[in-house]
C-alpha atoms as a PDB file:
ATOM      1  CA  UNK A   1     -21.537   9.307 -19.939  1.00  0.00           C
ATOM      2  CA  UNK A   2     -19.606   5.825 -20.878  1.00  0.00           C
ATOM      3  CA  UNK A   3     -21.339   2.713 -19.712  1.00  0.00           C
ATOM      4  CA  UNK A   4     -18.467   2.041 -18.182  1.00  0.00           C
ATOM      5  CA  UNK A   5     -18.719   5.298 -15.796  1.00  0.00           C
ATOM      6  CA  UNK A   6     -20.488   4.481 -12.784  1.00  0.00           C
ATOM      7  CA  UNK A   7     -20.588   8.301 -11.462  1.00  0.00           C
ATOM      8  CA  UNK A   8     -19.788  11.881 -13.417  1.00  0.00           C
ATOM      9  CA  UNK A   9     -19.783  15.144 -11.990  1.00  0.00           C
ATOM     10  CA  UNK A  10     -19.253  18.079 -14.615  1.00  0.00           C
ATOM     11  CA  UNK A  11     -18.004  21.192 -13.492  1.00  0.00           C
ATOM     12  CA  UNK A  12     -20.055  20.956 -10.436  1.00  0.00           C
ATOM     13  CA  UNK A  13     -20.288  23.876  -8.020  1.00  0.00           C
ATOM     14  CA  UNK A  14     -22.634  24.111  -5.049  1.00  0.00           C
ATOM     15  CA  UNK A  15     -23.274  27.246  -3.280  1.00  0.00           C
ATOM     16  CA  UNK A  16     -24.810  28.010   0.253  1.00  0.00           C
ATOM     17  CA  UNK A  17     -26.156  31.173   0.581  1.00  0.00           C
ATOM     18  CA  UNK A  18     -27.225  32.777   3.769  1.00  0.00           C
ATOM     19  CA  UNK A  19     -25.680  36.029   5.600  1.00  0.00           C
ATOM     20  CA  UNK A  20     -22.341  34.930   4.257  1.00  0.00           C
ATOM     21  CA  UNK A  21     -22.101  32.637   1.172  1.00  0.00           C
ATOM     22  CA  UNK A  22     -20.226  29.237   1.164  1.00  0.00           C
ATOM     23  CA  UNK A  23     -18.717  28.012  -1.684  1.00  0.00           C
ATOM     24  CA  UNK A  24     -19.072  24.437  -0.864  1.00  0.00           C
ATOM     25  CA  UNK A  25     -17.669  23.017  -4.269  1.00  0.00           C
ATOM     26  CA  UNK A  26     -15.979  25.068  -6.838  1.00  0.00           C
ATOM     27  CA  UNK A  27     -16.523  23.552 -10.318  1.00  0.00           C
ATOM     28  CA  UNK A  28     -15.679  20.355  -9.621  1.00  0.00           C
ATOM     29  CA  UNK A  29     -15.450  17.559 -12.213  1.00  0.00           C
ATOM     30  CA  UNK A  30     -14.625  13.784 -11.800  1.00  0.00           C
ATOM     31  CA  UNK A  31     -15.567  10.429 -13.437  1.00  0.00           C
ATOM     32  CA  UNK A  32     -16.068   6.948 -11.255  1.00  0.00           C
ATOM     33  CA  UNK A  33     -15.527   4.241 -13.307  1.00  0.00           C
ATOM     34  CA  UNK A  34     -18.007   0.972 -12.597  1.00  0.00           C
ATOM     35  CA  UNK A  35     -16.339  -1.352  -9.641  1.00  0.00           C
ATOM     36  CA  UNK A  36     -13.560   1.097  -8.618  1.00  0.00           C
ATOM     37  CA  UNK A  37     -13.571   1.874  -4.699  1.00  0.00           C
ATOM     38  CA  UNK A  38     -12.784   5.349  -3.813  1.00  0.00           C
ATOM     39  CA  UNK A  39     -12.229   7.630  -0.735  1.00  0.00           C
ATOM     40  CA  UNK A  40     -12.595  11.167  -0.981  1.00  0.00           C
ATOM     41  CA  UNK A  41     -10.604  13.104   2.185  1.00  0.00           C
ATOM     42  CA  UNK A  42      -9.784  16.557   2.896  1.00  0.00           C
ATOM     43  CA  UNK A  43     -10.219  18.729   6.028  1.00  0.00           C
ATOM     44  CA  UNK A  44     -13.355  19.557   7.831  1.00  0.00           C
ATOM     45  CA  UNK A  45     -15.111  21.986   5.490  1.00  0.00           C
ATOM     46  CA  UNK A  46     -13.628  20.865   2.105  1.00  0.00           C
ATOM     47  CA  UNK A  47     -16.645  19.449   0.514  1.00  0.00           C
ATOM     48  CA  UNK A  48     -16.367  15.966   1.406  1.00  0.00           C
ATOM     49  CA  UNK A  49     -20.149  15.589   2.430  1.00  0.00           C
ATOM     50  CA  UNK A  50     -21.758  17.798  -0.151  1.00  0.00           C
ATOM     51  CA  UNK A  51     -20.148  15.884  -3.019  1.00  0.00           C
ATOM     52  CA  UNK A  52     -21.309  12.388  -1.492  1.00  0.00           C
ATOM     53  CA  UNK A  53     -25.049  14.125  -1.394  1.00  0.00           C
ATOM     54  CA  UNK A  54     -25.087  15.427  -4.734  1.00  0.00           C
ATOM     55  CA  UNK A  55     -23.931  11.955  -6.059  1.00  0.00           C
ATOM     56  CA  UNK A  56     -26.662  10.457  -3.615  1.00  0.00           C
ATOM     57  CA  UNK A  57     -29.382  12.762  -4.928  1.00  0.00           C
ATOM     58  CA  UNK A  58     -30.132  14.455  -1.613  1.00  0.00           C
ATOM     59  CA  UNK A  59     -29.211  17.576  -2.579  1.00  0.00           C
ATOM     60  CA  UNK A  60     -29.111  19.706  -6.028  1.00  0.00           C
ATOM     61  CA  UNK A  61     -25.912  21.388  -7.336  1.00  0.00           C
ATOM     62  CA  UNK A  62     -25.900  25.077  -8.152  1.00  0.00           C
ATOM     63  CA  UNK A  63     -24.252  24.546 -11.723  1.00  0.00           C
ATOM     64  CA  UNK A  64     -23.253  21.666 -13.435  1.00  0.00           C
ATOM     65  CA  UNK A  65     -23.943  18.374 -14.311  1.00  0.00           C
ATOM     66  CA  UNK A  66     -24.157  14.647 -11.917  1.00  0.00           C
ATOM     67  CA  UNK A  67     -24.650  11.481 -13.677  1.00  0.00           C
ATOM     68  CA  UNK A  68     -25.177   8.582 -11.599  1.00  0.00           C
ATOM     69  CA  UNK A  69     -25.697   4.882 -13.422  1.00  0.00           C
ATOM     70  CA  UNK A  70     -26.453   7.023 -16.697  1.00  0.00           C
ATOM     71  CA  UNK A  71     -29.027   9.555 -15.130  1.00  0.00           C
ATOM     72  CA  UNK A  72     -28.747  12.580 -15.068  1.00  0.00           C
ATOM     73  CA  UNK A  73     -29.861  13.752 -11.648  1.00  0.00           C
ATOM     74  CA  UNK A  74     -30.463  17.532 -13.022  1.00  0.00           C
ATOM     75  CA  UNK A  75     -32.902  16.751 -15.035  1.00  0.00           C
ATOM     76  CA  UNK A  76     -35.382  14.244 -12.306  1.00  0.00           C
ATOM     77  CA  UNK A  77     -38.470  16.011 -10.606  1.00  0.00           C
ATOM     78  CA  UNK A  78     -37.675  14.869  -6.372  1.00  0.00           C
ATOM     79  CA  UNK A  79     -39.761  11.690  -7.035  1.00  0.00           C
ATOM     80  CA  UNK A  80     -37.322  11.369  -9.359  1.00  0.00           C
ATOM     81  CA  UNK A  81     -34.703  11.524  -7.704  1.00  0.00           C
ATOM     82  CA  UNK A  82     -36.088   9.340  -4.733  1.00  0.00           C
ATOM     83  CA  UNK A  83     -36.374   6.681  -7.290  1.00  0.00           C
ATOM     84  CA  UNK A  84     -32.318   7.041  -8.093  1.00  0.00           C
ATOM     85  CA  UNK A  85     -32.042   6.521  -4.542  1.00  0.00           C
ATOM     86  CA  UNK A  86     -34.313   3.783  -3.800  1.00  0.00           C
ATOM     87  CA  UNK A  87     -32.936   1.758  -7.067  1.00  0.00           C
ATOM     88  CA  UNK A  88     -29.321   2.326  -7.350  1.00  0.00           C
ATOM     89  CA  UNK A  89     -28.055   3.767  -4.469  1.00  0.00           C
ATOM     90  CA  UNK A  90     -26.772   2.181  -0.600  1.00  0.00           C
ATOM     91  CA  UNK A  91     -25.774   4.593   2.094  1.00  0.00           C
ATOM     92  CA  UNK A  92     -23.968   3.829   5.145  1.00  0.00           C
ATOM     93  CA  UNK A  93     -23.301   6.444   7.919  1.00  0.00           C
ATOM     94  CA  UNK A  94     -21.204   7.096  10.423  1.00  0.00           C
ATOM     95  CA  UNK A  95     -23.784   6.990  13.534  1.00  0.00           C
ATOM     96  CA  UNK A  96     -25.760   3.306  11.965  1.00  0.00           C
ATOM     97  CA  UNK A  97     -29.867   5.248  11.774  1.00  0.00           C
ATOM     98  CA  UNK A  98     -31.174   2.069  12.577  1.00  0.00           C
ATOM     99  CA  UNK A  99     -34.846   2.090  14.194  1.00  0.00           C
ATOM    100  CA  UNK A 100     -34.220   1.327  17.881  1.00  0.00           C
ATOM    101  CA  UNK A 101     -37.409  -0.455  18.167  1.00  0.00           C
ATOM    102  CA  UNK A 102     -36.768  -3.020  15.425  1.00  0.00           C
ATOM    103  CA  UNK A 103     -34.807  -6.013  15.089  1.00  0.00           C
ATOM    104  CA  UNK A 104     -31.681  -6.181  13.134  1.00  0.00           C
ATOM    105  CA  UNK A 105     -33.871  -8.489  10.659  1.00  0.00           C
ATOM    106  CA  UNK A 106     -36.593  -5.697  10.483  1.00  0.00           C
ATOM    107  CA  UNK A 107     -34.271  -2.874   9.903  1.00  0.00           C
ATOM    108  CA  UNK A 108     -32.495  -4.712   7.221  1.00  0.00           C
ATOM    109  CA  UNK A 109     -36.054  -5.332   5.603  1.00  0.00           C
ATOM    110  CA  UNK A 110     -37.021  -2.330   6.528  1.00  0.00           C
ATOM    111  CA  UNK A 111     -35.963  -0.816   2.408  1.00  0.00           C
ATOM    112  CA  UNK A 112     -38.018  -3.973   1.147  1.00  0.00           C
ATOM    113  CA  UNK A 113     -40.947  -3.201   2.672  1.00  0.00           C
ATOM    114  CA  UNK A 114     -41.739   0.147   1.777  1.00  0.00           C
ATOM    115  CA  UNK A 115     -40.419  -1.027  -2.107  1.00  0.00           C
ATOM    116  CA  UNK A 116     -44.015  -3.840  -1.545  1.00  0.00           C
ATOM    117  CA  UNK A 117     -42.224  -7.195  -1.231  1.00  0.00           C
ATOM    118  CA  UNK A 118     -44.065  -9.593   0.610  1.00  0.00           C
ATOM    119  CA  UNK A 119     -42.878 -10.784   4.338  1.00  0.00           C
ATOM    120  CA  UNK A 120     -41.228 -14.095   2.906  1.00  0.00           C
ATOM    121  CA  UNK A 121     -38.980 -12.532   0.316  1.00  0.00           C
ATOM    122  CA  UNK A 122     -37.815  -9.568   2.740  1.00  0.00           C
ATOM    123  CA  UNK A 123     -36.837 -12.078   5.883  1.00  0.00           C
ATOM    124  CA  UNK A 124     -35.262 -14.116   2.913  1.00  0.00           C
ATOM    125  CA  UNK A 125     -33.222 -11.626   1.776  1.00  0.00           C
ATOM    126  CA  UNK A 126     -32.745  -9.827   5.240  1.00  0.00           C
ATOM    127  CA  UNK A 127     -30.883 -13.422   6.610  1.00  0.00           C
ATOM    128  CA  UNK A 128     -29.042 -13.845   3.510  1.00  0.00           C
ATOM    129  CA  UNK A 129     -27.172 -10.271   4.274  1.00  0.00           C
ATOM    130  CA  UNK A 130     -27.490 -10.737   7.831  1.00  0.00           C
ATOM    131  CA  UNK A 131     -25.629 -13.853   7.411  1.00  0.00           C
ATOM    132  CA  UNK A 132     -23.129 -12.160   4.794  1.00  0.00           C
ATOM    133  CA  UNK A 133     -22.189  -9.883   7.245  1.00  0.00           C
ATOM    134  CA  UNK A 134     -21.487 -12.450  10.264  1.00  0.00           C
ATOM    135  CA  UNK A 135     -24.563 -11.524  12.119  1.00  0.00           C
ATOM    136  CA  UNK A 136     -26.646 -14.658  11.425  1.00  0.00           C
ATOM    137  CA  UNK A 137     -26.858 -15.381  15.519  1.00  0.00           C
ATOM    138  CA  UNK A 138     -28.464 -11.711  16.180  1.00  0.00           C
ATOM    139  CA  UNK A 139     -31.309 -11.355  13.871  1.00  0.00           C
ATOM    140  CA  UNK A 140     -33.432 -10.892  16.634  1.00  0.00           C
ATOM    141  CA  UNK A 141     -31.885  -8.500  18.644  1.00  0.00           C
ATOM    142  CA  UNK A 142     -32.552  -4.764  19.068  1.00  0.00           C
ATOM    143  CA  UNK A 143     -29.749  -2.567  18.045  1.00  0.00           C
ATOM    144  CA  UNK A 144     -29.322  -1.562  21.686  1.00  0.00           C
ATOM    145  CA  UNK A 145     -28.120  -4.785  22.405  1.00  0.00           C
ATOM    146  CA  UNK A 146     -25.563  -4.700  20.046  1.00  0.00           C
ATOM    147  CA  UNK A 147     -21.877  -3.434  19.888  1.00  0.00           C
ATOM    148  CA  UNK A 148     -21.179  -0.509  17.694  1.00  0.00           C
ATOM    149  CA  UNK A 149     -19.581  -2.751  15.016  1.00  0.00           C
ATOM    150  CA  UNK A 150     -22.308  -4.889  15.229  1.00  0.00           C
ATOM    151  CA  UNK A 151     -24.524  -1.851  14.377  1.00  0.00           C
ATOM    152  CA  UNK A 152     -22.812  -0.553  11.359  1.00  0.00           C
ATOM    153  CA  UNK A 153     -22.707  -4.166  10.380  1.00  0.00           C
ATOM    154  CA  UNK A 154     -26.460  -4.256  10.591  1.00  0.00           C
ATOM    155  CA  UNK A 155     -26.555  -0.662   8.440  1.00  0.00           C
ATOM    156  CA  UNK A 156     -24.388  -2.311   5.981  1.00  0.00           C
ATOM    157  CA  UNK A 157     -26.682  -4.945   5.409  1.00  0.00           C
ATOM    158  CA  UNK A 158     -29.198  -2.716   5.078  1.00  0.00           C
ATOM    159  CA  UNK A 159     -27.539  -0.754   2.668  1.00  0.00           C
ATOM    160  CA  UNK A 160     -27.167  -3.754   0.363  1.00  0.00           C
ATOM    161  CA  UNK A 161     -30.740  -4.807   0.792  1.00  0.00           C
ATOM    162  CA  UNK A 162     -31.197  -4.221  -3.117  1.00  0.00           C
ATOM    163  CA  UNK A 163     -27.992  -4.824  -4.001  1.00  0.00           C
ATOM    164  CA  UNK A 164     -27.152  -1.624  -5.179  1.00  0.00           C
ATOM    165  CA  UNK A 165     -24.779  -1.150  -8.035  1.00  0.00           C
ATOM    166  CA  UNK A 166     -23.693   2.233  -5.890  1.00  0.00           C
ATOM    167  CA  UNK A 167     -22.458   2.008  -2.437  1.00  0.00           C
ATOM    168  CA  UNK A 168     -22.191   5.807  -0.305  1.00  0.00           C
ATOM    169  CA  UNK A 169     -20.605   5.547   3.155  1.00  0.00           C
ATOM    170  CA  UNK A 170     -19.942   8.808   5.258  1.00  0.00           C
ATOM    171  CA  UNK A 171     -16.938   7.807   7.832  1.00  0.00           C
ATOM    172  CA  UNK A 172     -18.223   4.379   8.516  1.00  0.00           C
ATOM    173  CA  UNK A 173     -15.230   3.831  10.935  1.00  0.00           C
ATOM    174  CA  UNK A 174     -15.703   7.187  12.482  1.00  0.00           C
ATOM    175  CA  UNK A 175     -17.932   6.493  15.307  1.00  0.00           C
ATOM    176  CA  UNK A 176     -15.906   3.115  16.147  1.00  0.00           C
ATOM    177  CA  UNK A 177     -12.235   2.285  17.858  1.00  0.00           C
ATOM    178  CA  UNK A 178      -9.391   1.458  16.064  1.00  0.00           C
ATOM    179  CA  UNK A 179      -9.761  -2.457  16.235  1.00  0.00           C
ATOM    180  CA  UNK A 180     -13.547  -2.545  15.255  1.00  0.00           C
ATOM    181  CA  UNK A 181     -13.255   0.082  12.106  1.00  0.00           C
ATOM    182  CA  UNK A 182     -10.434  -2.333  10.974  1.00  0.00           C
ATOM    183  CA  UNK A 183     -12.932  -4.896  10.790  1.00  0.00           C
ATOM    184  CA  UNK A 184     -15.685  -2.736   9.204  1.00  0.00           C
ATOM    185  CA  UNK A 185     -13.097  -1.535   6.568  1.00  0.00           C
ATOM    186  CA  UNK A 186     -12.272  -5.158   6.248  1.00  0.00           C
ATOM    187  CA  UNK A 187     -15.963  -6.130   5.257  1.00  0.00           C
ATOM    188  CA  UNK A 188     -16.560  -2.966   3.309  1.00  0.00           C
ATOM    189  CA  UNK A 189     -13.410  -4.129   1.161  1.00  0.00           C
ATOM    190  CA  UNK A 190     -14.698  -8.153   0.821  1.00  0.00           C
ATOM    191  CA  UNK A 191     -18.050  -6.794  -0.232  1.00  0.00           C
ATOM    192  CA  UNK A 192     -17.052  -4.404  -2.994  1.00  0.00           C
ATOM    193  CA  UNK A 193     -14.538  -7.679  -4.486  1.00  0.00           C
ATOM    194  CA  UNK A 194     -17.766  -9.966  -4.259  1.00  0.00           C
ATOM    195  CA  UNK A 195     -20.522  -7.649  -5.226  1.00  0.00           C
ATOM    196  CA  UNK A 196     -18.485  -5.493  -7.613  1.00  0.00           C
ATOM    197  CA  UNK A 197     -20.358  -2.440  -6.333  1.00  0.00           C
ATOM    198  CA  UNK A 198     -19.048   0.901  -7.405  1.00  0.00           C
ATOM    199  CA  UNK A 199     -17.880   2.401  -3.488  1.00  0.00           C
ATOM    200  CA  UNK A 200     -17.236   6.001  -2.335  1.00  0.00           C
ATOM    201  CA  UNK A 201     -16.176   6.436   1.290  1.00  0.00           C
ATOM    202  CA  UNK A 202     -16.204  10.039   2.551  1.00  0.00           C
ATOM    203  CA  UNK A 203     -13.308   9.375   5.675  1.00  0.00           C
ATOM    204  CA  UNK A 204     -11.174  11.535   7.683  1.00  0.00           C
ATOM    205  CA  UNK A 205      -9.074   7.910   8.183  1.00  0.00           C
ATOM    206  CA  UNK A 206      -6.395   7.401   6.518  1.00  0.00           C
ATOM    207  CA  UNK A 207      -5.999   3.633   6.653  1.00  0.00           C
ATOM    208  CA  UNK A 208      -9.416   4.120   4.851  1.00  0.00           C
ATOM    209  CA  UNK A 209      -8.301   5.867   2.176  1.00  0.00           C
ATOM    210  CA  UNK A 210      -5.034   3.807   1.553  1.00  0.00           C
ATOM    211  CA  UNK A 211      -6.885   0.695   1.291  1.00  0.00           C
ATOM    212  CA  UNK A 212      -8.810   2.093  -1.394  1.00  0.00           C
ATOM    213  CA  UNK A 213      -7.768   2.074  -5.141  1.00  0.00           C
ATOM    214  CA  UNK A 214      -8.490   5.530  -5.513  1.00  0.00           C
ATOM    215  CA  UNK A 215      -8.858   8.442  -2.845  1.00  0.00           C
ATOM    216  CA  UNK A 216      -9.214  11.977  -3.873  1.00  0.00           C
ATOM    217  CA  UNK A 217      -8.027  14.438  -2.079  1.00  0.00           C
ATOM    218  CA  UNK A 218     -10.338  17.720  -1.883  1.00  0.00           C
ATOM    219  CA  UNK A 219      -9.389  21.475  -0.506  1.00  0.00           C
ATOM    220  CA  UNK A 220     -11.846  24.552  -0.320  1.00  0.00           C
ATOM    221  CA  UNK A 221     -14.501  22.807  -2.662  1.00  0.00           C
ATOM    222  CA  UNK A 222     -11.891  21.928  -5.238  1.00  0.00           C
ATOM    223  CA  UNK A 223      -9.294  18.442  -5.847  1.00  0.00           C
ATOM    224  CA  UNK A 224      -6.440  18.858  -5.197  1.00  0.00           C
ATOM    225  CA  UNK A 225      -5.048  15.480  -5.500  1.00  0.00           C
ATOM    226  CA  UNK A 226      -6.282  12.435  -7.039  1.00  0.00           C
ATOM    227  CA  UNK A 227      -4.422   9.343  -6.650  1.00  0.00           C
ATOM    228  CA  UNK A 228      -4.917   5.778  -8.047  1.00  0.00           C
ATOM    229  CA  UNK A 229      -3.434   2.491  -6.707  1.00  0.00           C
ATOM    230  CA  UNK A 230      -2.326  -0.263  -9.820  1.00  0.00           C
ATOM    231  CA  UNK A 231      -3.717  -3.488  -8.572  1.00  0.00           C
ATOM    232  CA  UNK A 232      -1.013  -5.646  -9.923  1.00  0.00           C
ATOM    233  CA  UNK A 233       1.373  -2.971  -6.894  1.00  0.00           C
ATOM    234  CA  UNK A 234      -0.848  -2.579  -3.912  1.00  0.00           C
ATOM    235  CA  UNK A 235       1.852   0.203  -2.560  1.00  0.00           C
ATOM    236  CA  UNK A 236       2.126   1.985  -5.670  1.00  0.00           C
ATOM    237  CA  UNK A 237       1.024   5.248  -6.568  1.00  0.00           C
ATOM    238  CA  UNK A 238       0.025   7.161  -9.649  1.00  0.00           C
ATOM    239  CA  UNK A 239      -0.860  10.984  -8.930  1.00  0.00           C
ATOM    240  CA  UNK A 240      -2.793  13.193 -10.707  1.00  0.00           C
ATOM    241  CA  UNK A 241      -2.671  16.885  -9.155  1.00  0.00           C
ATOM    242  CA  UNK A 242      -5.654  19.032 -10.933  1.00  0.00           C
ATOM    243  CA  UNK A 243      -5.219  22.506 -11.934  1.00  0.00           C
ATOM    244  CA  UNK A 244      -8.507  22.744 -13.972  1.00  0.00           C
ATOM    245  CA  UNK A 245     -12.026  21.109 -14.906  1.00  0.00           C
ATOM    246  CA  UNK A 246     -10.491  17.814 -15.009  1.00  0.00           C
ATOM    247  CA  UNK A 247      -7.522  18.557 -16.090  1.00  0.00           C
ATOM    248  CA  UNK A 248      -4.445  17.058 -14.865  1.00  0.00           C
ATOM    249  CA  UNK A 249      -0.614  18.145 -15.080  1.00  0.00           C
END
């Protein structure tokens, strides 16, 4: 894996068994390079979500390889693998998991706690992201008083509690109207430029995926279509259709 690749999946495949198997991924192979933002699409039952928790260590592939900030996930016992998560890795969901009995300051400190920083440094660091995400004024209010934007803004700060060099974010605008996931999109997208996190957004949207500089497309467990955006041309495509392991035509 290149230092420069933030995430690597090597002929990945991930199979469900039960009364009827599911082929969830189908050898599957793809490199993230460090920075990049990416959206991976694709209809219900593609593989969207199983790829984003094999490269979030929450589950285990059936074959293959996933590399994630040069470790090979494979190879780590579940502490392991908790570790990966704790140390490298941000996720953001679709329905915000915040604690409805803590305040958006104690859910953002919530990671920093259980990592053993003392109560200073965690309400330091939770009101620095609080205030990077334009909620300085509610740090003391329950999520219940708060708008659904306001919520995911909340879980995004939480997400970047450690500043993770890997951001994972299943349909952040899904749970939200049109106007506010505009504005969540809109903060995801200043973030990434100012923190230079490495982002994948799992999204049925796709305003989400064209405001990404990569989205790949996926179809029965397999891409189908990978397709980068050239900064310098912010409408500009370049395609990549795969008919292999990481092969393209």
């Amino acid at each position: 894996m290149s230092t420069a690749t933030a995430i690597e999946l090597d002929r990945v495949t991930k199979q469900f068994e039960g009364k009827r198997n599911v082929m969830a991924l189908d050898s599957v192979s793809l490199a993230i390079p460090r920075g990049e933002m990416v959206a991976i699409i694709g209809p219900s039952g593609s593989g969207k979500s199983t790829l984003l928790n094999l490269i979030g260590g929450l589950d285990r592939p059936s074959a293959g390889h996933v590399r994630v900030d040069g470790e090979e996930l494979s190879n780590l016992s579940d502490d392991g693998l908790t570790k990966v998560r704790r140390d490298k890795i941000g996720f953001i969901f679709q329905f915000f998991n915040l604690l409805p009995t803590l305040s958006c300051l104690e859910n953002v400190g919530l990671p920093l706690h259980l990592r053993g920083w003392t109560r200073k440094k965690v309400d330091e660091r939770a009101r620095e992201l609080l205030d990077l995400v334009q909620l300085g004024a509610r740090m003391q209010h329950l999520p219940d008083e708060l708008s659904g934007g306001e919520r995911q803004r909340v879980a995004i700060a939480r997400a970047l509690s450690i500043y993770p060099p890997i951001l994972l974010a299943d349909e952040p605008t899904g749970n939200l109207d049109t106007h506010t996931g505009a504005e969540i999109l809109t903060l995801i997208r200043d973030l990434h430029a100012r923190l230079k996190s490495t982002v994948v957004i799992v999204t049925h949207d796709m305003n989400v995926a064209q405001s990404c500089e990569r989205t790949i497309a996926l179809r029965d467990g397999a891409i189908v279509e990978d397709v980068r955006r050239r900064a310098a041309s912010p409408g500009e495509d370049v395609r990549r259709k795969h008919t292999g392991v990481g092969a393209p035509e």
